[in-house]
N, C-alpha and C. Protein backbone atom coordinates (compact mmCIF):
# COMPACT_ATOMS: atom_id res chain seq x y z
N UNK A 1 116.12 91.07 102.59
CA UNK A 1 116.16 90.34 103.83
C UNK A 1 115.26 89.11 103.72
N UNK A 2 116.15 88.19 103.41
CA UNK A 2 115.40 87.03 103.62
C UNK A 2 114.42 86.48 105.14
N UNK A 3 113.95 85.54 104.77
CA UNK A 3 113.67 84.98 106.01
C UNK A 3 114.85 83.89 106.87
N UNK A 4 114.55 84.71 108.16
CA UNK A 4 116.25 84.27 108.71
C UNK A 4 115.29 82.57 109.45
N UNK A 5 117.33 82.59 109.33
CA UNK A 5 117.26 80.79 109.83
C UNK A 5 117.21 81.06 111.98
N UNK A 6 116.69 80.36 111.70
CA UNK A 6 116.62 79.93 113.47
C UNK A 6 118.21 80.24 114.28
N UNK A 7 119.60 79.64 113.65
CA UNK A 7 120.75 79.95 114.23
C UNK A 7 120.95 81.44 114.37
N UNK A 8 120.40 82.53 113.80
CA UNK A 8 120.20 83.46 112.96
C UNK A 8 119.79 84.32 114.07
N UNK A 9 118.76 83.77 114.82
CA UNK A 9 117.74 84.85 115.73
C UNK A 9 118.21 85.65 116.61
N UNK A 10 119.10 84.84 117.57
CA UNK A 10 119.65 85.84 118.70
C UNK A 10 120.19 86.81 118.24
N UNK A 11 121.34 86.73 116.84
CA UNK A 11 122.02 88.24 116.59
C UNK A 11 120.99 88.90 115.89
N UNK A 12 119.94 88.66 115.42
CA UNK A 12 118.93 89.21 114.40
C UNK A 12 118.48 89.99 115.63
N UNK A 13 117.94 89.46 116.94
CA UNK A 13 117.46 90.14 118.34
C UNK A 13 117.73 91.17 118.62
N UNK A 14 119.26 91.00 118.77
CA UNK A 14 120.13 91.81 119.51
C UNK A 14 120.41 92.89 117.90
N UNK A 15 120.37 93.07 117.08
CA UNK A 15 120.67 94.14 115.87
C UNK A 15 119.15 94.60 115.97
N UNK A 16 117.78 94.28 115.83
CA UNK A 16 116.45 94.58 116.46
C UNK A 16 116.60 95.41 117.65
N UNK A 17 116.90 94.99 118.58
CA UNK A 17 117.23 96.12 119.65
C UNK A 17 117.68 97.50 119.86
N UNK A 18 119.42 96.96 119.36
CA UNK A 18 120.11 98.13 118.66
C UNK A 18 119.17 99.43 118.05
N UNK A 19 118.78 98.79 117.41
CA UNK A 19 117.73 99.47 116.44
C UNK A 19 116.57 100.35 116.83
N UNK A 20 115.97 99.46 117.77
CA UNK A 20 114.53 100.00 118.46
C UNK A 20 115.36 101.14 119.52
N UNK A 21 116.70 101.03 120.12
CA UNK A 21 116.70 101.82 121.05
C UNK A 21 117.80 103.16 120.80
N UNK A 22 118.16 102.68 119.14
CA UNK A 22 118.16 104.51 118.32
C UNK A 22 117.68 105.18 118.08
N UNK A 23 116.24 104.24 117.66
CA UNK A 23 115.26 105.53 117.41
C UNK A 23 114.35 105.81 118.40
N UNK A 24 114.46 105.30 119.67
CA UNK A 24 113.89 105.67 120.54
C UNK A 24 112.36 105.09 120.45
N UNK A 25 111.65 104.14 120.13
CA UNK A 25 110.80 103.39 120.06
C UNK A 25 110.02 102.65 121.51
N UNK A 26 109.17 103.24 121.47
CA UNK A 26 108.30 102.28 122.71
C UNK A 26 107.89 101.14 122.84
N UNK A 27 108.35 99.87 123.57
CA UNK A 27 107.62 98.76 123.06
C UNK A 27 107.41 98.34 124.04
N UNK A 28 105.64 97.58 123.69
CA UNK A 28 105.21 97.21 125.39
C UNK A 28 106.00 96.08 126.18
N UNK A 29 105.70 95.53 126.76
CA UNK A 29 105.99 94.92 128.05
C UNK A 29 106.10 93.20 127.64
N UNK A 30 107.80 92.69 127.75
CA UNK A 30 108.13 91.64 127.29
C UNK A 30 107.06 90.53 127.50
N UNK A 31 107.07 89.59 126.85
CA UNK A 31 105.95 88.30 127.65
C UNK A 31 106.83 87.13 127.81
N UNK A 32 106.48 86.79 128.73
CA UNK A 32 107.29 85.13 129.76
C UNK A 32 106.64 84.58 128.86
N UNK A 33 106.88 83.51 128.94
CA UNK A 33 106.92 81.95 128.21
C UNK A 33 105.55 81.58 128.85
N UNK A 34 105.65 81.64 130.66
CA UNK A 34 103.92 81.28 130.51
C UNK A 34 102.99 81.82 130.05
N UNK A 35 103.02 83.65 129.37
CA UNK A 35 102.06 83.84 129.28
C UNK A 35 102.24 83.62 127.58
N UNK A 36 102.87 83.66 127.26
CA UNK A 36 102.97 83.14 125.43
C UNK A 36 102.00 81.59 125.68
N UNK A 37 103.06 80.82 126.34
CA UNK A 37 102.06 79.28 126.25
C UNK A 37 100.67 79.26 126.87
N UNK A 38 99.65 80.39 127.13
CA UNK A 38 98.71 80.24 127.61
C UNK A 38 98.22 81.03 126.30
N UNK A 39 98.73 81.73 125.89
CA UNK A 39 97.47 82.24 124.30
C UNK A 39 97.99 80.95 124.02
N UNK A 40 98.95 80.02 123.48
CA UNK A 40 98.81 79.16 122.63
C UNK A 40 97.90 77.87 122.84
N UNK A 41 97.80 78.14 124.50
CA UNK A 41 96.82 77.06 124.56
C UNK A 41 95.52 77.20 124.35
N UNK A 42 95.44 78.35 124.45
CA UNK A 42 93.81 78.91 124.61
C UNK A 42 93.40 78.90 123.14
N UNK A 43 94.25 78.96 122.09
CA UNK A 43 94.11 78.97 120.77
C UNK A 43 94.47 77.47 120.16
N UNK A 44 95.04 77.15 120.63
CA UNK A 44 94.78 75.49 119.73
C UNK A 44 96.25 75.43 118.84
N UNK A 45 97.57 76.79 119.15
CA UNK A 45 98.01 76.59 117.91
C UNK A 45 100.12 76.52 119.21
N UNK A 46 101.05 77.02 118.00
CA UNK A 46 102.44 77.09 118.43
C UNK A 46 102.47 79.03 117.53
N UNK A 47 102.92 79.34 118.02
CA UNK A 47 103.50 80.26 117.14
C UNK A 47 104.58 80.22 116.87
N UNK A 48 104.89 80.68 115.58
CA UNK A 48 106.52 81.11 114.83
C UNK A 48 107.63 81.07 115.89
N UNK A 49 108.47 80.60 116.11
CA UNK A 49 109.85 80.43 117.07
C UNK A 49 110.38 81.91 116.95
N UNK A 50 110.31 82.20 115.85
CA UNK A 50 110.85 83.94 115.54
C UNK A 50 109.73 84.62 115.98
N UNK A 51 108.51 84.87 116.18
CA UNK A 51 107.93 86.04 116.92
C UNK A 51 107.95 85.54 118.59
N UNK A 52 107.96 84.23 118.98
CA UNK A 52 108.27 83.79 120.13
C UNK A 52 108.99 84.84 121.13
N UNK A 53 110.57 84.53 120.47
CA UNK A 53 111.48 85.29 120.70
C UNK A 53 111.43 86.31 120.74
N UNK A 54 110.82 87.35 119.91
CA UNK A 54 110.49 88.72 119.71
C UNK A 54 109.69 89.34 121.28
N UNK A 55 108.57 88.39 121.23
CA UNK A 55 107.89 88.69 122.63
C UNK A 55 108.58 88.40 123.63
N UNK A 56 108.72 87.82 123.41
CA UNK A 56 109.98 87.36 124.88
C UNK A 56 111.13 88.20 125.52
N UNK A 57 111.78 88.92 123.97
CA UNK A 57 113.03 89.85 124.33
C UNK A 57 113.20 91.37 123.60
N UNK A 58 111.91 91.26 122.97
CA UNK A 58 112.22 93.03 122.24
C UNK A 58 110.72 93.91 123.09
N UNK A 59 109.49 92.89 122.91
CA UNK A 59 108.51 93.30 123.23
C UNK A 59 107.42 92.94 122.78
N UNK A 60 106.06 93.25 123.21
CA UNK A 60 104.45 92.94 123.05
C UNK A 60 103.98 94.54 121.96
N UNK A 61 104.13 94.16 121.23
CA UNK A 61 103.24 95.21 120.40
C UNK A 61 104.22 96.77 120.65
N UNK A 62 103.62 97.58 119.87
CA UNK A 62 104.01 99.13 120.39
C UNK A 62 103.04 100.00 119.61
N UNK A 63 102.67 101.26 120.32
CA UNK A 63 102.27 102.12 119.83
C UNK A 63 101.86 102.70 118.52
N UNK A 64 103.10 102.83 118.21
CA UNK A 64 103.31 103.70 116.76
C UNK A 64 104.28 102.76 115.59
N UNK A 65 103.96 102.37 114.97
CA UNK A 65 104.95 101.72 113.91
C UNK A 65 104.90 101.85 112.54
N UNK A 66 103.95 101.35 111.24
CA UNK A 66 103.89 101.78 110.24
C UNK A 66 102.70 102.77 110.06
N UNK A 67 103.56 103.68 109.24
CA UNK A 67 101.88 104.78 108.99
C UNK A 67 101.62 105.28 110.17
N UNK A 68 101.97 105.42 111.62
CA UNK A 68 101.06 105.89 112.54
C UNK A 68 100.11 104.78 113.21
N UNK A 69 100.14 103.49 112.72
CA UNK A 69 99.41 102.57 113.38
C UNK A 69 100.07 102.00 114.15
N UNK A 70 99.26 101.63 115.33
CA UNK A 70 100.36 100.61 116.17
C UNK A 70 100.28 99.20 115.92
N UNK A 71 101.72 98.19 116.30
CA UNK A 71 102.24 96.86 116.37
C UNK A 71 101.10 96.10 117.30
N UNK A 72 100.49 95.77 117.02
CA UNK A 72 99.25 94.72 117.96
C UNK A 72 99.89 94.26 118.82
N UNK A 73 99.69 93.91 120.38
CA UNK A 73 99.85 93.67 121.44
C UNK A 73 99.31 91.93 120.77
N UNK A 74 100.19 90.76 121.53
CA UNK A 74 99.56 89.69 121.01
C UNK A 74 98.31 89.21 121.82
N UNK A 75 97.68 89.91 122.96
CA UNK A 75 96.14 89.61 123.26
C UNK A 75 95.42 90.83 122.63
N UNK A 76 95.74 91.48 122.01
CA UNK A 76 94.79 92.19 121.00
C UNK A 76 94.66 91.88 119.82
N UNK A 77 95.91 91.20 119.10
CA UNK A 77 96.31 90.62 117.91
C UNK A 77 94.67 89.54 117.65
N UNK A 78 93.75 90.14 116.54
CA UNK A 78 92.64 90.06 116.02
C UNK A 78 92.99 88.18 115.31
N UNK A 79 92.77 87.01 115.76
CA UNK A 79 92.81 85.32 114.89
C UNK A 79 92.04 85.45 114.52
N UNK A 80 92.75 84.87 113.62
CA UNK A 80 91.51 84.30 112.40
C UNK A 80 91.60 82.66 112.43
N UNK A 81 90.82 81.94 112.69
CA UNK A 81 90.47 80.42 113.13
C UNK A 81 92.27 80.32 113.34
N UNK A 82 93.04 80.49 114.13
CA UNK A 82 93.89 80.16 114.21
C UNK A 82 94.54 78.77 114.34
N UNK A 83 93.91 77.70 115.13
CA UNK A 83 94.65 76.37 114.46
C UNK A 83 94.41 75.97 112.83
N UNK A 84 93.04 76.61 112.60
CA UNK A 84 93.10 75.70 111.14
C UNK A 84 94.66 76.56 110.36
N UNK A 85 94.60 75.48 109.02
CA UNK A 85 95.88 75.92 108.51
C UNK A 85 95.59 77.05 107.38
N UNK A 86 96.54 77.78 107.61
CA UNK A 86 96.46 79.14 106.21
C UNK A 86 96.86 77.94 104.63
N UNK A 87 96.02 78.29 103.64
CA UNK A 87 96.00 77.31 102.83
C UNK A 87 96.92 78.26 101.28
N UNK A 88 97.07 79.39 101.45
CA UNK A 88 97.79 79.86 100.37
C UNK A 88 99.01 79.52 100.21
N UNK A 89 100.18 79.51 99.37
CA UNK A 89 101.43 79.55 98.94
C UNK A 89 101.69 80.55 98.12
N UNK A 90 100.87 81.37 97.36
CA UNK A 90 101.35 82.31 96.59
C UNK A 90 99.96 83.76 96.79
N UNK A 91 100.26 84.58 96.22
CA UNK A 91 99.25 85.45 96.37
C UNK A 91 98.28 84.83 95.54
N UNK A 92 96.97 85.52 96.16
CA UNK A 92 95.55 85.50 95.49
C UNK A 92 94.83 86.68 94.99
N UNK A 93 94.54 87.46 94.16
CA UNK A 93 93.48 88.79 93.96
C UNK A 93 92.18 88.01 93.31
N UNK A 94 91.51 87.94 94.28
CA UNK A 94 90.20 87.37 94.50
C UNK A 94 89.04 88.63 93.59
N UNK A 95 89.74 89.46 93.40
CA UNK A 95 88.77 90.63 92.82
C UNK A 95 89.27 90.68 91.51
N UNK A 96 90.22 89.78 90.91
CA UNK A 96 89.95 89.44 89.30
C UNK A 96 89.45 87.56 88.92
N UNK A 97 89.25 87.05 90.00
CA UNK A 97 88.69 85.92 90.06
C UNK A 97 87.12 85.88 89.32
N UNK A 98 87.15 85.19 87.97
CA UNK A 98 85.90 85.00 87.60
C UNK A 98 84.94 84.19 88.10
N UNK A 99 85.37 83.09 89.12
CA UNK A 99 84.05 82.36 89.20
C UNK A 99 82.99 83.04 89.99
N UNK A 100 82.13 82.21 90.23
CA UNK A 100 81.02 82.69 90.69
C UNK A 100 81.10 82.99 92.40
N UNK A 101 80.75 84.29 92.68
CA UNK A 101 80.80 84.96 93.84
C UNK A 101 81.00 84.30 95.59
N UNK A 102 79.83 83.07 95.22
CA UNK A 102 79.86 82.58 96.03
C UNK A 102 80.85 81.51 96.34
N UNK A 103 81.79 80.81 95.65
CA UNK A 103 82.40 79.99 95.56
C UNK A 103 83.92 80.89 95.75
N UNK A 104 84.06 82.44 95.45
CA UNK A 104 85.23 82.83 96.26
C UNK A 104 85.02 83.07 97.43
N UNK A 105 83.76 83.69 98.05
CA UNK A 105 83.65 83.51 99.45
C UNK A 105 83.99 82.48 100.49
N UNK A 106 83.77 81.36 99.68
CA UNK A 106 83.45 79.96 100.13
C UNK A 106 85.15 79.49 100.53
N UNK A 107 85.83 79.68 99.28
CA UNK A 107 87.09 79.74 99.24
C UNK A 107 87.83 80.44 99.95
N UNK A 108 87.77 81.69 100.35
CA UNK A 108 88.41 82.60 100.96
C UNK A 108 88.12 82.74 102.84
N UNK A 109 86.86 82.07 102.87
CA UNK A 109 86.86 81.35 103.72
C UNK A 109 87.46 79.82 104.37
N UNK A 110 88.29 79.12 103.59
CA UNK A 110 88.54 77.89 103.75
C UNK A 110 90.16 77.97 103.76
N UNK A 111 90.24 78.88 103.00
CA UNK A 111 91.98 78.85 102.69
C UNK A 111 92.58 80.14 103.44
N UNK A 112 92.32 81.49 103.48
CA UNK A 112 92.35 82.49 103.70
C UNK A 112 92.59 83.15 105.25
N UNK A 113 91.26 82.84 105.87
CA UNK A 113 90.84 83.64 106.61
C UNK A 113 90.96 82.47 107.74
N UNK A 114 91.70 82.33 108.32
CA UNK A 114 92.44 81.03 109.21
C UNK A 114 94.23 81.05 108.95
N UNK A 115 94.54 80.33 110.24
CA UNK A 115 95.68 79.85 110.45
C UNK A 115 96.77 81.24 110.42
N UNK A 116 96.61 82.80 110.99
CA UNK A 116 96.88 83.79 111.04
C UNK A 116 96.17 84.83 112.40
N UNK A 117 97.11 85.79 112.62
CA UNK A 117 96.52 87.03 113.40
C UNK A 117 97.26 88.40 112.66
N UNK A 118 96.17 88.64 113.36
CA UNK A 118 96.64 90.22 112.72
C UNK A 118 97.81 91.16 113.53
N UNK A 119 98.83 91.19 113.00
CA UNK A 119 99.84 92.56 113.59
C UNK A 119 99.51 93.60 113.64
N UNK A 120 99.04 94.11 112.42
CA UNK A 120 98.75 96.09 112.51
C UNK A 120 97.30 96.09 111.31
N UNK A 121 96.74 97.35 111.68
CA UNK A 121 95.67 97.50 110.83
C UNK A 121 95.91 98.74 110.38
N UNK A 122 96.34 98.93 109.49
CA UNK A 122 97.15 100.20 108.14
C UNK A 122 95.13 100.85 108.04
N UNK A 123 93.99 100.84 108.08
CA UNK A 123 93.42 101.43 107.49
C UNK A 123 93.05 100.88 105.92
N UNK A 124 91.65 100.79 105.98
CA UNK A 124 91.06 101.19 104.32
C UNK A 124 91.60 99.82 103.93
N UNK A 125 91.02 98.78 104.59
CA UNK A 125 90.84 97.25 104.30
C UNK A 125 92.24 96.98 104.09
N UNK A 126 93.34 97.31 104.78
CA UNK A 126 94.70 96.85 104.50
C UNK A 126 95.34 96.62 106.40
N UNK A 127 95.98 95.52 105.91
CA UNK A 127 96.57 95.40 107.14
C UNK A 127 97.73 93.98 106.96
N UNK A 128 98.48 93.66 107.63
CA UNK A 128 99.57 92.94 107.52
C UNK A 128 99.06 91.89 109.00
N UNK A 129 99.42 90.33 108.26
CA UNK A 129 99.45 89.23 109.18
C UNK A 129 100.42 88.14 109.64
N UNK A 130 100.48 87.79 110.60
CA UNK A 130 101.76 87.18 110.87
C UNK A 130 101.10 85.35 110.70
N UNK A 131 101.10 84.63 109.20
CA UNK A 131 101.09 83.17 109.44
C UNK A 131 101.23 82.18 110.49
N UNK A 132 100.94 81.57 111.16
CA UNK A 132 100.61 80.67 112.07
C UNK A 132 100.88 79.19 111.90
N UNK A 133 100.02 78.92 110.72
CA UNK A 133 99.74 77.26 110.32
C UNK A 133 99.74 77.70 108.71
N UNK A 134 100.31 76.03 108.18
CA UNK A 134 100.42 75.88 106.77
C UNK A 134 101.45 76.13 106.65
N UNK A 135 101.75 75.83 104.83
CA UNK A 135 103.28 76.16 104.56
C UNK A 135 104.26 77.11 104.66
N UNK A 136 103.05 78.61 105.15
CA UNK A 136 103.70 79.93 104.56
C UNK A 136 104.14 80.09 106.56
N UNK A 137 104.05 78.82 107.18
CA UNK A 137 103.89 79.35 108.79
C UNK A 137 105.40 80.33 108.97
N UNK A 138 104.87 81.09 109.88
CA UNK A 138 106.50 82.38 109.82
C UNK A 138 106.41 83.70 108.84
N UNK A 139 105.61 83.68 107.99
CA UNK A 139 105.63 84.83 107.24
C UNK A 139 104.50 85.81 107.05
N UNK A 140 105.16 86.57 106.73
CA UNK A 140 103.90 88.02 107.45
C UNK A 140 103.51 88.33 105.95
N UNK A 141 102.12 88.34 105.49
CA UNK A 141 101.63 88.48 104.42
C UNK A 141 100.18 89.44 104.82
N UNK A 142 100.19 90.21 103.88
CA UNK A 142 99.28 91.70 103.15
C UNK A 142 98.09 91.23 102.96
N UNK A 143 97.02 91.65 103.98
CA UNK A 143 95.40 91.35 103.35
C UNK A 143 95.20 92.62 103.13
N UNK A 144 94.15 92.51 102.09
CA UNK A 144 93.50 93.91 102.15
C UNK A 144 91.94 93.80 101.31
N UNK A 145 91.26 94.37 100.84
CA UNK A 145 89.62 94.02 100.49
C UNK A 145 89.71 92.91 99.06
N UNK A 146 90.64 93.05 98.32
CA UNK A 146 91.11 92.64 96.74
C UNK A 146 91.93 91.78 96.93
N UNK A 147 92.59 91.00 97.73
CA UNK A 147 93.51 89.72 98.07
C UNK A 147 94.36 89.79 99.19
N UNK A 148 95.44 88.84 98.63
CA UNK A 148 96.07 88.61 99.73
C UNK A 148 97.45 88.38 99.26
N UNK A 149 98.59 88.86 99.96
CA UNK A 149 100.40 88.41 99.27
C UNK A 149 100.99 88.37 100.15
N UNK A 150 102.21 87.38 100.04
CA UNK A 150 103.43 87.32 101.11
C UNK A 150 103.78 89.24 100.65
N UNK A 151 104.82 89.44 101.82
CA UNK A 151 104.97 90.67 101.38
C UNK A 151 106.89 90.67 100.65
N UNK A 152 107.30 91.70 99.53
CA UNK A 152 107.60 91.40 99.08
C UNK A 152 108.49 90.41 98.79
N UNK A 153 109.98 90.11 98.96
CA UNK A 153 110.78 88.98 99.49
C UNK A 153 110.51 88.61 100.54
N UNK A 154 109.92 87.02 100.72
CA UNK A 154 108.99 86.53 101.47
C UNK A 154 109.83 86.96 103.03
N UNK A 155 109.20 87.37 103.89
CA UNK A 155 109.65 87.95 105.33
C UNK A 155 109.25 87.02 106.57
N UNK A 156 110.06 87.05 107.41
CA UNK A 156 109.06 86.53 108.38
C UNK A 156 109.17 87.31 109.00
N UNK A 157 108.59 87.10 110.28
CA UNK A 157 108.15 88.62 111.42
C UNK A 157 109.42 89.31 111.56
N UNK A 158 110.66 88.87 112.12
CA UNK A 158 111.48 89.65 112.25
C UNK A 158 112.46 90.00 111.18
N UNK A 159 112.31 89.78 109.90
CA UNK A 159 112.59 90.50 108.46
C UNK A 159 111.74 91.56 108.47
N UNK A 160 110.64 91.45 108.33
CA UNK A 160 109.57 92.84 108.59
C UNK A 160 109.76 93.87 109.01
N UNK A 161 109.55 93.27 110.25
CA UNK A 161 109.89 94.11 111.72
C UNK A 161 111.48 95.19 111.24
N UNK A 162 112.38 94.54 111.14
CA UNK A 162 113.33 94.95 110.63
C UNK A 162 113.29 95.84 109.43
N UNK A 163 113.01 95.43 108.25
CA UNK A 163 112.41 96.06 107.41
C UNK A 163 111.99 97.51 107.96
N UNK A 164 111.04 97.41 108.59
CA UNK A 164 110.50 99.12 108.74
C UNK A 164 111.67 99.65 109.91
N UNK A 165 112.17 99.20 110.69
CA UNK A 165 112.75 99.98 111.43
C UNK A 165 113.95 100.43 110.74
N UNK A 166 114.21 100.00 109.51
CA UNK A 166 115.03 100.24 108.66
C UNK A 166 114.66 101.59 108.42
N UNK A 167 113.66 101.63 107.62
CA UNK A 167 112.97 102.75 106.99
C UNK A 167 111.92 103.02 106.99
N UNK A 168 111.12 103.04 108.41
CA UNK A 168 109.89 103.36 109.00
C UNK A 168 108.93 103.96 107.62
N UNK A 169 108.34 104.83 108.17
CA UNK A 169 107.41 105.08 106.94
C UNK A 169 107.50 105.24 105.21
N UNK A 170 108.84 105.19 104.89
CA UNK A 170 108.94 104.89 103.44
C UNK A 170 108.56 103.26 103.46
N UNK A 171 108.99 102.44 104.18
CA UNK A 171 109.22 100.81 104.11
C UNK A 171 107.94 100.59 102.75
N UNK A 172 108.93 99.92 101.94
CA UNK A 172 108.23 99.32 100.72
C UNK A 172 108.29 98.25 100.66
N UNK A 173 107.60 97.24 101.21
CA UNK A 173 106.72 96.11 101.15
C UNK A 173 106.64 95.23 99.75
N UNK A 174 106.66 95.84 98.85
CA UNK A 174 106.66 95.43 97.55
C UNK A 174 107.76 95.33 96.44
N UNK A 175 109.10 96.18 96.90
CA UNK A 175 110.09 96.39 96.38
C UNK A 175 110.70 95.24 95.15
N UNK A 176 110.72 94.11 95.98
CA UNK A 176 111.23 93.00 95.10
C UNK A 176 110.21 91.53 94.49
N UNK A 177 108.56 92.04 94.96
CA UNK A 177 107.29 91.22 94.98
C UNK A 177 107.29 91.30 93.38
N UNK A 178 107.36 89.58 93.27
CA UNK A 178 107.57 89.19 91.80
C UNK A 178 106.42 88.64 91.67
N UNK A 179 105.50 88.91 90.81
CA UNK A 179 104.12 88.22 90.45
C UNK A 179 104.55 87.40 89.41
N UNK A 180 103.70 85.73 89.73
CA UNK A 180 104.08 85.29 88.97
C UNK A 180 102.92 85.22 87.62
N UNK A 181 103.20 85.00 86.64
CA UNK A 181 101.97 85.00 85.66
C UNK A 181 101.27 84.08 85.40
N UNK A 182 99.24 83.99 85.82
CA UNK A 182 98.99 83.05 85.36
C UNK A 182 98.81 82.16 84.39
């Protein structure tokens, strides 16, 4: 599942739905447009046109989704400097990075840890983020204590999203994640 095109969304919505209301899935409480454009103002940023939509017509977060964790509500959804821009394009494992300690901090602060919020927190320094700003804006990429990756064929929220409701707790994330070699 690629990342879908914008013409793409409404039937992507409406097959999302389908979906959420076979398996009987709880999802919180749609959000209006004013209250979407008031986190965005309060944050400095636009969000993804595809999670837009999502809030708007499937729902705000839910309960239970991967692993037993729940889908972040988007005023619980944890920013990270959200206007600045997310500066990656490809994955990083910062924990085989030789330089000197302080200069990945430095880095991982500048490129990293911005222009994103957090969707779900999986536990044990892992959790999945939905891009904001920068090139990767729209796609939901894997932090965890040792780096950072788009997740596998680059997704955006509602490839994901989809993704697990596909196959809820098997969902493999990594299936087709091609590392490239440095």
């Amino acid at each position: 599942m690629p990342v879908y095109e914008p013409k793409d969304y409404e039937k992507v919505i409406e097959r999302i739905q389908g979906k959420i209301d076979a398996l009987q899935i709880e999802m919180g409480e749609c959000l209006s447009e004013e209250e979407i454009a008031a986190f965005e103002d309060c944050h400095k940023i636009r969000l993804p046109q595809a999670y837009r939509l999502f809030l708007k017509k499937v729902g705000n977060g839910c309960e239970y989704m991967y692993e037993g964790c729940r889908l972040n509500s988007l005023e619980s959804s944890l920013c990270q400097n959200p206007s600045e821009p997310f500066m990656l394009e490809k994955f990083w494992l910062w924990e085989e990075d030789e330089r000197e300690s302080d200069i990945i901090e430095d880095e991982k602060k500048n490129k990293v840890y911005r222009g994103n919020i957090k969707l779900i927190d999986l536990g044990c320094s892992m959790s999945y983020h939905l891009i904001i700003t920068g090139k990767c804006q729209g796609e939901v990429w894997e932090f965890t204590d040792v780096g950072v990756q788009p997740c596998c064929e680059r997704q955006d929220f509602l490839g994901w999203f989809e993704l697990w409701l596909d196959n809820q707790d098997e969902t493999d994330y990594y299936k087709d994640y091609v590392y490239d070699e440095k």
